[in-house]
C-alpha atoms as a PDB file:
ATOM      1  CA  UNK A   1       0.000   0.000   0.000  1.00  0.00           C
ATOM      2  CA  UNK A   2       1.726   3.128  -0.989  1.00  0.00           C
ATOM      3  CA  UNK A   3       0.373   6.382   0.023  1.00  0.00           C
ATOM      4  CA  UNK A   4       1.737   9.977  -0.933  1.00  0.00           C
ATOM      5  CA  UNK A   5       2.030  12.735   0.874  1.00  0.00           C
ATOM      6  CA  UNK A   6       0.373  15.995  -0.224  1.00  0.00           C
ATOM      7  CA  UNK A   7       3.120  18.709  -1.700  1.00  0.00           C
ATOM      8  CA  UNK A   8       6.074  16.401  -1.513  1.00  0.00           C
ATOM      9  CA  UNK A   9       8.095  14.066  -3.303  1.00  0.00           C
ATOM     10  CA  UNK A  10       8.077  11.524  -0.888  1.00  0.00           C
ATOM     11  CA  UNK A  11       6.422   8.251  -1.103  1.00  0.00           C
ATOM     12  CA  UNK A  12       5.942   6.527   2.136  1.00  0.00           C
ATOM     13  CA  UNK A  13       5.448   2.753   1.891  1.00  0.00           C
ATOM     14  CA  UNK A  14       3.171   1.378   4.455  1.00  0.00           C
ATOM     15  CA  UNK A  15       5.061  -1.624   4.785  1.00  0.00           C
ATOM     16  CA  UNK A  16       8.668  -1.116   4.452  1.00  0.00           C
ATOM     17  CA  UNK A  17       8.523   2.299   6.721  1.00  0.00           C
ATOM     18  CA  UNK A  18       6.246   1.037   9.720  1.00  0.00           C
ATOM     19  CA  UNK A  19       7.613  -2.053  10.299  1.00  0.00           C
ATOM     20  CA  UNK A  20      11.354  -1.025  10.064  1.00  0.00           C
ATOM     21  CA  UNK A  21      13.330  -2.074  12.898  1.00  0.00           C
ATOM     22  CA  UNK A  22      14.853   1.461  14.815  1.00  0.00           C
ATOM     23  CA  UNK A  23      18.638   0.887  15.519  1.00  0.00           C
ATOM     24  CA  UNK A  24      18.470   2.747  19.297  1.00  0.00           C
ATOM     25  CA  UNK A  25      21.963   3.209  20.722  1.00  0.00           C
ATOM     26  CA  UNK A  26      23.097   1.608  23.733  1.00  0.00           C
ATOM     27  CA  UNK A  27      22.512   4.788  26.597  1.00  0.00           C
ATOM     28  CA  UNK A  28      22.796   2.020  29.855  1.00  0.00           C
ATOM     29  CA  UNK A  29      26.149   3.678  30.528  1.00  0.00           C
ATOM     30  CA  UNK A  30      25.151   7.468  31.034  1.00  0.00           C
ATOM     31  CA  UNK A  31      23.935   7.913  34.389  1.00  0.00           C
ATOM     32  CA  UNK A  32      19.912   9.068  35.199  1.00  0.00           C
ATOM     33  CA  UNK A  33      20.250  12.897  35.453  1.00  0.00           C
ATOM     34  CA  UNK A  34      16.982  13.245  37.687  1.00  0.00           C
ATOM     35  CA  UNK A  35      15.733  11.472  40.396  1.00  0.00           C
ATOM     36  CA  UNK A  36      14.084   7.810  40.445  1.00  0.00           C
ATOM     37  CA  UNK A  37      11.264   7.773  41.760  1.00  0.00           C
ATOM     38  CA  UNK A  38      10.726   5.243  45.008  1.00  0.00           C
ATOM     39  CA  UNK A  39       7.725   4.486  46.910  1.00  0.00           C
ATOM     40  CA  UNK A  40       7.552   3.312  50.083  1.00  0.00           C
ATOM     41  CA  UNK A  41       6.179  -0.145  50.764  1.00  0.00           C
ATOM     42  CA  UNK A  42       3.357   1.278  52.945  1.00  0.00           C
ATOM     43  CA  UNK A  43       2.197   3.280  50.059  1.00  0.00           C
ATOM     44  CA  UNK A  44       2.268   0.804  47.688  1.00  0.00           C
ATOM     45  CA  UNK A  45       0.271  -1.716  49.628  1.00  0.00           C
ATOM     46  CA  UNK A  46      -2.250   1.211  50.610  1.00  0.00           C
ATOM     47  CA  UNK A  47      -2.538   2.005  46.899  1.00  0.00           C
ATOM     48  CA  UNK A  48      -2.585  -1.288  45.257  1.00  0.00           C
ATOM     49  CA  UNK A  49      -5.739  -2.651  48.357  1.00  0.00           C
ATOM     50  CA  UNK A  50      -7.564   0.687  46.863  1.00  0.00           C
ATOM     51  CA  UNK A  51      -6.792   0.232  43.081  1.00  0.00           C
ATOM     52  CA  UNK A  52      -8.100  -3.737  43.604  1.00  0.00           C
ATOM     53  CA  UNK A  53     -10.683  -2.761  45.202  1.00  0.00           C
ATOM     54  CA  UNK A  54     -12.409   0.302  43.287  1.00  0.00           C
ATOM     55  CA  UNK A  55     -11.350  -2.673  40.376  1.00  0.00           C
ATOM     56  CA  UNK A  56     -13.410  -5.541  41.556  1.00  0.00           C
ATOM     57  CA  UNK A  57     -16.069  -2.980  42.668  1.00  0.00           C
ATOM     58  CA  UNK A  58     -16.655  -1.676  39.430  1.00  0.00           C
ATOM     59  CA  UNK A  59     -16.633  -4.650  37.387  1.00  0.00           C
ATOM     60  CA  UNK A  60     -18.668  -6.738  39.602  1.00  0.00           C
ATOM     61  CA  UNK A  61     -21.545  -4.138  39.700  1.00  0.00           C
ATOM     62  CA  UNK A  62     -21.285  -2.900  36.157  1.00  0.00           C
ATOM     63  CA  UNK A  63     -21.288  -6.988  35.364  1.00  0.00           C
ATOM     64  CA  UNK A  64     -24.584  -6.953  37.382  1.00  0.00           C
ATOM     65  CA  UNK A  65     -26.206  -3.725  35.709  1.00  0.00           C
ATOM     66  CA  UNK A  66     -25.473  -5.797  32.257  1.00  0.00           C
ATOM     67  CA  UNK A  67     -26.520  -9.022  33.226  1.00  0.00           C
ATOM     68  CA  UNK A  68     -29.781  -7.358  34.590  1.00  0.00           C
ATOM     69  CA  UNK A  69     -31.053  -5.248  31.887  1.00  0.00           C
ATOM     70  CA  UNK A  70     -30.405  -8.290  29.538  1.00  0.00           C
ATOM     71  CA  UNK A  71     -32.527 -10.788  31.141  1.00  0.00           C
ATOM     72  CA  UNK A  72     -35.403  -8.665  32.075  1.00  0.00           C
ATOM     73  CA  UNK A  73     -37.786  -7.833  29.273  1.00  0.00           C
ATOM     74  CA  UNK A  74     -39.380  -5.158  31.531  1.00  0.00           C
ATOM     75  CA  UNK A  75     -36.191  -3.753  32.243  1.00  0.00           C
ATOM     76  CA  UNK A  76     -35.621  -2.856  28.423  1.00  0.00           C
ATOM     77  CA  UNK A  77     -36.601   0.951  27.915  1.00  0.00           C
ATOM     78  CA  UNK A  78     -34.750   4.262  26.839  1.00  0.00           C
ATOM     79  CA  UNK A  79     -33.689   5.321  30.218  1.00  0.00           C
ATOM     80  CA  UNK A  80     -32.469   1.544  31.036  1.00  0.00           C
ATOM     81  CA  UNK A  81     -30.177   1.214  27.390  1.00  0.00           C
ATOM     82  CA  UNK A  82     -28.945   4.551  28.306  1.00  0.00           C
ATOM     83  CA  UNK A  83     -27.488   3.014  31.750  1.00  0.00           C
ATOM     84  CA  UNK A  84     -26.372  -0.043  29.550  1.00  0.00           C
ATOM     85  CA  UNK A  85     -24.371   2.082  28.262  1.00  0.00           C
ATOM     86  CA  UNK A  86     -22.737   4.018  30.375  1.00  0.00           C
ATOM     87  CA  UNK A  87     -21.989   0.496  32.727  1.00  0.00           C
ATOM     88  CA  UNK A  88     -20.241  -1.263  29.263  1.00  0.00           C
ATOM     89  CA  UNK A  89     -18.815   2.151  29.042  1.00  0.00           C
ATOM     90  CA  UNK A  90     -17.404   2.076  33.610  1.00  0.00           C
ATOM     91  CA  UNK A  91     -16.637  -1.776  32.824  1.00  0.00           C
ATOM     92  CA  UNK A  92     -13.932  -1.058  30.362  1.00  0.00           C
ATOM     93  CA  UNK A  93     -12.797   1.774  32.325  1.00  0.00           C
ATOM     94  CA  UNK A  94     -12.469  -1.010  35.375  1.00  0.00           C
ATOM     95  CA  UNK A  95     -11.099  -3.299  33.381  1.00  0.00           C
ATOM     96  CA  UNK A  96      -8.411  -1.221  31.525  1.00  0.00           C
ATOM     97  CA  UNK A  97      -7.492   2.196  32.781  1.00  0.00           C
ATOM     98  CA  UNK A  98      -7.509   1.823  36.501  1.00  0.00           C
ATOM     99  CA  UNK A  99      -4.602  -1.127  36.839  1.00  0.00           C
ATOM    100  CA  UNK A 100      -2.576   0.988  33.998  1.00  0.00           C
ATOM    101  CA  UNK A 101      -3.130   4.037  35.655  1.00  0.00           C
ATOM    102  CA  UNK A 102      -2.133   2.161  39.612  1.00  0.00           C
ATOM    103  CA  UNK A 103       0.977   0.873  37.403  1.00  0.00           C
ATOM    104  CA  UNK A 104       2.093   4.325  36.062  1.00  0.00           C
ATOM    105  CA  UNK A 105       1.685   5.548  39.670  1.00  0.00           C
ATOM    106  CA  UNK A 106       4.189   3.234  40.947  1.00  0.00           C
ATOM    107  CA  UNK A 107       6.852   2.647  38.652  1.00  0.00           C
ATOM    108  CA  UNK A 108       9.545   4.808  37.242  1.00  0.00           C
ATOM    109  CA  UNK A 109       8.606   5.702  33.657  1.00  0.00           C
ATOM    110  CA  UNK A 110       6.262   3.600  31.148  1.00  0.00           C
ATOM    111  CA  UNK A 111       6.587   0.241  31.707  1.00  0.00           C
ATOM    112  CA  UNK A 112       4.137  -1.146  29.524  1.00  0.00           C
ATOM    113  CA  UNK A 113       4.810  -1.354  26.232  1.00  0.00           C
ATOM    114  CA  UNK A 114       4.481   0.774  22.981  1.00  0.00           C
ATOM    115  CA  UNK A 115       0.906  -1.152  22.141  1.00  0.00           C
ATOM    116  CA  UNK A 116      -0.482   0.303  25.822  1.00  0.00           C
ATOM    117  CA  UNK A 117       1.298   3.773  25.443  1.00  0.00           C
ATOM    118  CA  UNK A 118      -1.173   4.394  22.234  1.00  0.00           C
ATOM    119  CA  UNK A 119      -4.289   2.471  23.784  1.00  0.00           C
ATOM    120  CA  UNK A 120      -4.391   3.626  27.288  1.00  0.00           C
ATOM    121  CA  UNK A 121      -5.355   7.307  26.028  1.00  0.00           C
ATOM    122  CA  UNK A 122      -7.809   5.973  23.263  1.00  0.00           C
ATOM    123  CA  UNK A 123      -9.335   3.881  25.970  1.00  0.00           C
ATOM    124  CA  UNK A 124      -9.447   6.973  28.574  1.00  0.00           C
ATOM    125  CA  UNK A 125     -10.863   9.417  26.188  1.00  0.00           C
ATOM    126  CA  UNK A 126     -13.862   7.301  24.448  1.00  0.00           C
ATOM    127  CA  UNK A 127     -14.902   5.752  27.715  1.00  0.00           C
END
């Protein structure tokens, strides 16, 4: 799949160009200029019992709202699909931003990968 680039002589091949392998240089000799961050082990256990918790809370009873509305034929009206929604809507919010955003919180930089740096946001912003 080629695709050009408006005003330009450059031709940018899908293929070849976003699946090129980035020679990085080796930096594991030059020493952190600012400070790394640690967290004490109090504050880690007090934020990872809340982060599990809120969790577990939210998917159980968004789970329920779900499960409830789609077994009840009297429970299936305007004002009931528009609290489907917003529970599918909390659910993936439970399920995907609060652990990424309790692991961001404790570690030192991103941690997760290039494929959760891009879908983290995407996930925050639509749900």
């Amino acid at each position: 799949m080629d695709i050009l680039v408006a005003r330009s002589n450059y031709k940018f091949n899908m293929e070849k160009d976003c699946n090129a392998k980035i020679q990085m240089p080796d930096l594991s000799g030059i020493e952190f200029i600012g400070e790394i961050k640690e967290v004490p082990a109090w504050e880690m256990g007090v934020k990872i019992t809340i982060g599990v918790s809120i969790e577990l809370v939210a998917i159980v009873g968004n789970l329920l709202i779900i499960i409830i509305i789609a077994q009840s034929p009297k429970m299936r009206n305007v004002t009931n699909y528009y609290i489907l929604n917003l529970a599918i809507s909390d659910l993936l919010v439970g399920l995907f931003a609060i652990w990424i955003h309790l692991v961001d919180d404790l570690t030192q930089g991103w941690v997760l990968g290039s494929f959760l740096c891009k879908f983290n946001p995407f996930m925050q912003s639509k749900c």
